[in-house]
Protein backbone atom coordinates (compact mmCIF):
# COMPACT_ATOMS: atom_id res chain seq x y z
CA UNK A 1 -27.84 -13.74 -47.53
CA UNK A 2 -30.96 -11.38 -47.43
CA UNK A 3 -32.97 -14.03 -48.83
CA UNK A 4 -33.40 -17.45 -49.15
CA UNK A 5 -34.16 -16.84 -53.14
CA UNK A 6 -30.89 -14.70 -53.43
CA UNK A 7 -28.23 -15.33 -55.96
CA UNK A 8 -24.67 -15.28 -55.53
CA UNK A 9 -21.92 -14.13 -58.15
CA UNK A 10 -18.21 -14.74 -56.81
CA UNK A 11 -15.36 -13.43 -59.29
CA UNK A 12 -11.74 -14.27 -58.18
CA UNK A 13 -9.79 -11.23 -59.06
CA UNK A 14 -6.50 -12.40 -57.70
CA UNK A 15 -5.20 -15.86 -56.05
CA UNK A 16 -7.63 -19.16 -55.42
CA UNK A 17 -10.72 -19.94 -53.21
CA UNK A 18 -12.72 -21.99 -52.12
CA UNK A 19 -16.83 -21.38 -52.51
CA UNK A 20 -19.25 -24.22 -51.91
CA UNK A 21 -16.49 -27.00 -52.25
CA UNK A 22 -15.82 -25.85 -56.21
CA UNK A 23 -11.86 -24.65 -56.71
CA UNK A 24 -11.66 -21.33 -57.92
CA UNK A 25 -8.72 -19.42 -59.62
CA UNK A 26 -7.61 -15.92 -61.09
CA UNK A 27 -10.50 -15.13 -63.24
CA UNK A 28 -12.77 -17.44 -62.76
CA UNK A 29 -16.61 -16.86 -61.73
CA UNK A 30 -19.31 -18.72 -60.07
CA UNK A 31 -23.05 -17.96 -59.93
CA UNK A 32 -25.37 -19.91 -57.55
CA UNK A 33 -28.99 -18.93 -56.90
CA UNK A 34 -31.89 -20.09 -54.51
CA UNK A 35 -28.80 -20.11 -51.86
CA UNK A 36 -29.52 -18.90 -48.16
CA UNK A 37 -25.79 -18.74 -47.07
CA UNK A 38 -22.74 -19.86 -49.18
CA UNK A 39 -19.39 -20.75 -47.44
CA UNK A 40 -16.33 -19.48 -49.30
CA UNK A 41 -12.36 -19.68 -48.12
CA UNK A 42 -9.34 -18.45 -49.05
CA UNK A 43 -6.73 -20.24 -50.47
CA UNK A 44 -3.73 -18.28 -51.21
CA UNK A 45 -2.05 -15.24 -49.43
CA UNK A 46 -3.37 -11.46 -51.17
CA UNK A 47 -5.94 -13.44 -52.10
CA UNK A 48 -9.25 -11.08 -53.93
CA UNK A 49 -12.67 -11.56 -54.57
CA UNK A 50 -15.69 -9.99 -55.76
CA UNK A 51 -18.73 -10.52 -54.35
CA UNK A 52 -22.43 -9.65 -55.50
CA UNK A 53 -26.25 -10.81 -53.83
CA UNK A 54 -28.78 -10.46 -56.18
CA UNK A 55 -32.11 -10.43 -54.69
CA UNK A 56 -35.58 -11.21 -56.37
């Protein structure tokens, strides 16, 4: 991250992951701010996510 005060939107698109310990699937979303880096897996093959850092 840019910024220790960033904030982080995930949006699974297809298949499951993994962000910050929290199970996501198809569809789901997950917004975290005040985050300096943010560890995220994939769990499932063609797996696709969307990832945006907002900054202050």
């Amino acid at each position: 991250m840019k910024s220790n005060r960033s904030r982080f939107f995930a949006f699974v698109v297809a298949g499951a992951f993994e962000v910050e310990g929290r199970l996501l699937h198809e569809r789901d979303g997950l917004a975290l701010w005040d985050v300096q880096e943010v560890e995220l897996e994939a769990l499932s093959n063609d797996a696709l996510v969307l990832v945006l850092e907002l900054l202050n």
